[in-house]
Protein backbone atom coordinates (compact mmCIF):
# COMPACT_ATOMS: atom_id res chain seq x y z
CA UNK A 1 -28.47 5.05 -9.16
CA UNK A 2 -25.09 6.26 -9.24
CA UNK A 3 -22.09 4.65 -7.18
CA UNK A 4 -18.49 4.07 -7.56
CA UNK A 5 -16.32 1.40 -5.33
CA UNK A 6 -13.48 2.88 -2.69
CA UNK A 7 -10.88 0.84 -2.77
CA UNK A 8 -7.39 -0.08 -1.41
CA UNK A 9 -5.42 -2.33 -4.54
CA UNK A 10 -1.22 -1.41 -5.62
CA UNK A 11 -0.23 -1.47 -9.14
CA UNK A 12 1.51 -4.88 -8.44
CA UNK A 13 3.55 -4.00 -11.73
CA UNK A 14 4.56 -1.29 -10.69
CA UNK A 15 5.84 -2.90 -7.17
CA UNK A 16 8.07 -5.53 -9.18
CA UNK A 17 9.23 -3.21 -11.34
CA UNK A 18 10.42 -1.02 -8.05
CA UNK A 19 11.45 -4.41 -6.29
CA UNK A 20 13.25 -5.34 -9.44
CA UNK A 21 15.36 -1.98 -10.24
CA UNK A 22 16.10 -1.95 -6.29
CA UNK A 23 18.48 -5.26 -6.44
CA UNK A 24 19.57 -4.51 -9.47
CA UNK A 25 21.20 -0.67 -7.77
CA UNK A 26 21.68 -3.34 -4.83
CA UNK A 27 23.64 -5.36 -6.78
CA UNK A 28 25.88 -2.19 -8.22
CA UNK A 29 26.43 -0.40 -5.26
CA UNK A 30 30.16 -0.44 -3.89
CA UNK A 31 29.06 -0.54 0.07
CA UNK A 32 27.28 -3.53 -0.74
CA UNK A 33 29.69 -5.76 -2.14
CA UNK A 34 30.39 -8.81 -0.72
CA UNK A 35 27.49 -8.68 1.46
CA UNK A 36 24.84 -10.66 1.72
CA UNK A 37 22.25 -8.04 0.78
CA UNK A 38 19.35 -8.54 -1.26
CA UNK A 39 15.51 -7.97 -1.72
CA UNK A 40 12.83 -10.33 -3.48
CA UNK A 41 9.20 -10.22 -4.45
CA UNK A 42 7.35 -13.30 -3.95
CA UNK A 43 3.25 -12.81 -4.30
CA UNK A 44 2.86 -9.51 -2.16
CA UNK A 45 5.37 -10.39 0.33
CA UNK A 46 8.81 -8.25 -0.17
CA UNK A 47 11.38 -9.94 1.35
CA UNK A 48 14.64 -7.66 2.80
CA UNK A 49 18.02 -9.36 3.34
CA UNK A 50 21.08 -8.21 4.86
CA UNK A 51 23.58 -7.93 7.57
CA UNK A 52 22.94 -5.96 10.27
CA UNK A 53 19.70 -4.03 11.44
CA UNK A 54 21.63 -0.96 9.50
CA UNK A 55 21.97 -2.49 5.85
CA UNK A 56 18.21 -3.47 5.71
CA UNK A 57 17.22 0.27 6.72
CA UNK A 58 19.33 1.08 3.37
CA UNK A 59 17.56 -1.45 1.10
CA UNK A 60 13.85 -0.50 2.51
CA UNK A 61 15.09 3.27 1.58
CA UNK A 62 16.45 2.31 -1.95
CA UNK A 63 12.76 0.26 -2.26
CA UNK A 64 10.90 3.27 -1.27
CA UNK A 65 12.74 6.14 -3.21
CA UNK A 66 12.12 3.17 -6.72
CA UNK A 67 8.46 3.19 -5.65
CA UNK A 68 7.81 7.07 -5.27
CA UNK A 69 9.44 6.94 -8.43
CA UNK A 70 6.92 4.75 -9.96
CA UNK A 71 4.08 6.71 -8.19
CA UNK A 72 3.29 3.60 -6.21
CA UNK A 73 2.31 5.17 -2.50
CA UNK A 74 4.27 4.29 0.15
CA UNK A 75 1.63 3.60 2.42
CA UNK A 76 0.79 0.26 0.78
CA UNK A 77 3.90 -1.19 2.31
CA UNK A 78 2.94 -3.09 5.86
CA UNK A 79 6.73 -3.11 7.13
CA UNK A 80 7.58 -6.33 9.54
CA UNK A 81 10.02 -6.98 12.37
CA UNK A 82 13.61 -7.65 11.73
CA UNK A 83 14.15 -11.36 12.01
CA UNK A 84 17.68 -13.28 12.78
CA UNK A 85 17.86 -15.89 10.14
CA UNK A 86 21.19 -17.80 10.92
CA UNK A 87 24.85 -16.45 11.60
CA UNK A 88 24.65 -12.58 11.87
CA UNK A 89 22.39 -12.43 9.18
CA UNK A 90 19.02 -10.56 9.21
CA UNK A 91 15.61 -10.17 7.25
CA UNK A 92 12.33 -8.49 7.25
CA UNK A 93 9.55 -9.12 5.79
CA UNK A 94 7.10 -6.26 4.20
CA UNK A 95 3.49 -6.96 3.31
CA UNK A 96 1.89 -5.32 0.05
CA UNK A 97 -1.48 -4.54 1.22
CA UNK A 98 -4.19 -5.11 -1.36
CA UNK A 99 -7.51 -4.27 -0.72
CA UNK A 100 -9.47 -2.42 2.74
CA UNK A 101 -9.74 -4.98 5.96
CA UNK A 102 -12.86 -4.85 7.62
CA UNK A 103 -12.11 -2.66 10.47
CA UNK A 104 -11.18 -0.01 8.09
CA UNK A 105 -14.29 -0.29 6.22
CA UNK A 106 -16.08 0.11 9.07
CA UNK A 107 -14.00 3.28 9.69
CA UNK A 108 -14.94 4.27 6.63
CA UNK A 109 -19.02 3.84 6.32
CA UNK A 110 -19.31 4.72 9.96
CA UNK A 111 -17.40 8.33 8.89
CA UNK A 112 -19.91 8.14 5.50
CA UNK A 113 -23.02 8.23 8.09
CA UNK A 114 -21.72 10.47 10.35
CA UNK A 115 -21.12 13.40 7.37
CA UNK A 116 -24.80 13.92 7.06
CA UNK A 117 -23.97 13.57 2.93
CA UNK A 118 -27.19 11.64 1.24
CA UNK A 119 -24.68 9.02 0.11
CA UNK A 120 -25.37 4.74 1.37
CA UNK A 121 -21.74 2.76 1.98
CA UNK A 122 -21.78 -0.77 2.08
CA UNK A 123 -18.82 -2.67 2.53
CA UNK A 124 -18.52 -5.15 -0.56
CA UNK A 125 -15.64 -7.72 0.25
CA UNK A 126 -12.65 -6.04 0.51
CA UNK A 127 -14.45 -2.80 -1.23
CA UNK A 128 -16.63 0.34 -0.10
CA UNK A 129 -19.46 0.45 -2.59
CA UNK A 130 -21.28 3.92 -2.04
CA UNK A 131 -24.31 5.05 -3.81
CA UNK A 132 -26.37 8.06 -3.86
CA UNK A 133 -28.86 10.10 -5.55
CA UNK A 134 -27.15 12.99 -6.72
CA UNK A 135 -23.45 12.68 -8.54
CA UNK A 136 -22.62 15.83 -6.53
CA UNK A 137 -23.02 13.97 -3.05
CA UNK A 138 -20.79 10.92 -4.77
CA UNK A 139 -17.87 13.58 -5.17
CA UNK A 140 -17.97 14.94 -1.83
CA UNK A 141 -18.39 11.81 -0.20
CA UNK A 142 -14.82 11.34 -2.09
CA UNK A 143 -13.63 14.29 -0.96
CA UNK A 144 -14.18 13.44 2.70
CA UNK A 145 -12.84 10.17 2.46
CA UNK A 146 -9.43 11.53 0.64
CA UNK A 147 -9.36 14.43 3.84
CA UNK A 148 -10.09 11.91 6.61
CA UNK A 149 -8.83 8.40 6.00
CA UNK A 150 -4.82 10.04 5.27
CA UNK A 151 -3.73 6.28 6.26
CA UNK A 152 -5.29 4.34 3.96
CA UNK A 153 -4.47 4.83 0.36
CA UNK A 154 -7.53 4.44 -0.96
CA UNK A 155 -8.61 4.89 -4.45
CA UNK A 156 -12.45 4.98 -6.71
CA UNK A 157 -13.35 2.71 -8.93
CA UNK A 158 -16.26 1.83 -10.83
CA UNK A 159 -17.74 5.08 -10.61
CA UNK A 160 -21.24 4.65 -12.17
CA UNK A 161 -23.73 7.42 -13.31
């Protein structure tokens, strides 16, 4: 029966090599010198340093334009509050999400049954597996899913024939 899996997973490569290129422009710009500055990747937790409120708002935009570059979407990035850490120094913290939490999932089959489209979702872990008859049904169940769910970015794997 064919199928393919809907899910929600970053090129984590791709991230460090944004994170990576984004201190090293930190580290060469001119209205960052002798500040405290920086950004750091540590599992799927990007870590902003800096400051004031202002100079982090500068880093998360030199991190985002270095991931469009890299086709990594922006939407993967879970931004955090600002947190005082000491002095007038500041940080955030900004999740990498990897894979599709369970309310979503339920967002997702619930808008699968609701489209009348002979197509089954079950939610697999942090995966959508969907399976249906016809391969036809498969692509617009895809279709529907890229139109509705805008803030997720989700992507299909595993399609199956």
């Amino acid at each position: 029966m064919p199928s393919f899996d809907t899910v929600c997973e970053p090129n984590m490569v791709e991230v460090r090599n944004a994170v990576d290129t984004s201190a090293k422009e930190i580290g060469t710009r001119f209205d960052f010198k002798g500040t405290s500055a920086a950004i750091e990747l540590k599992d799927k937790d990007i870590t902003l340093y800096g400051d004031a409120d202002f100079q982090l708002t500068q880093v998360e935009d030199i991190l985002r334009n270095k991931l469009t570059k890299r086709n990594v979407d922006v939407r993967f990035l879970d931004i955090g509050k600002v947190e005082k850490i000491g002095g007038d120094k500041v940080k955030q913290v900004i999740k990498v999400k990897n894979g599709i939490e369970t309310e979503d999932a339920k967002k997702i089959t619930k808008l699968i049954k609701e489209s009348k489209i002979k197509v089954q979702a079950s939610i697999q872990g942090d995966a959508v597996r969907v399976t249906g008859a016809k391969r036809d049904d498969l692509q617009a169940a895809m279709a529907l899913l890229r139109k509705d769910m805008t803030e997720l970015p989700l992507s299909f794997d595993n399609f199956r024939d």
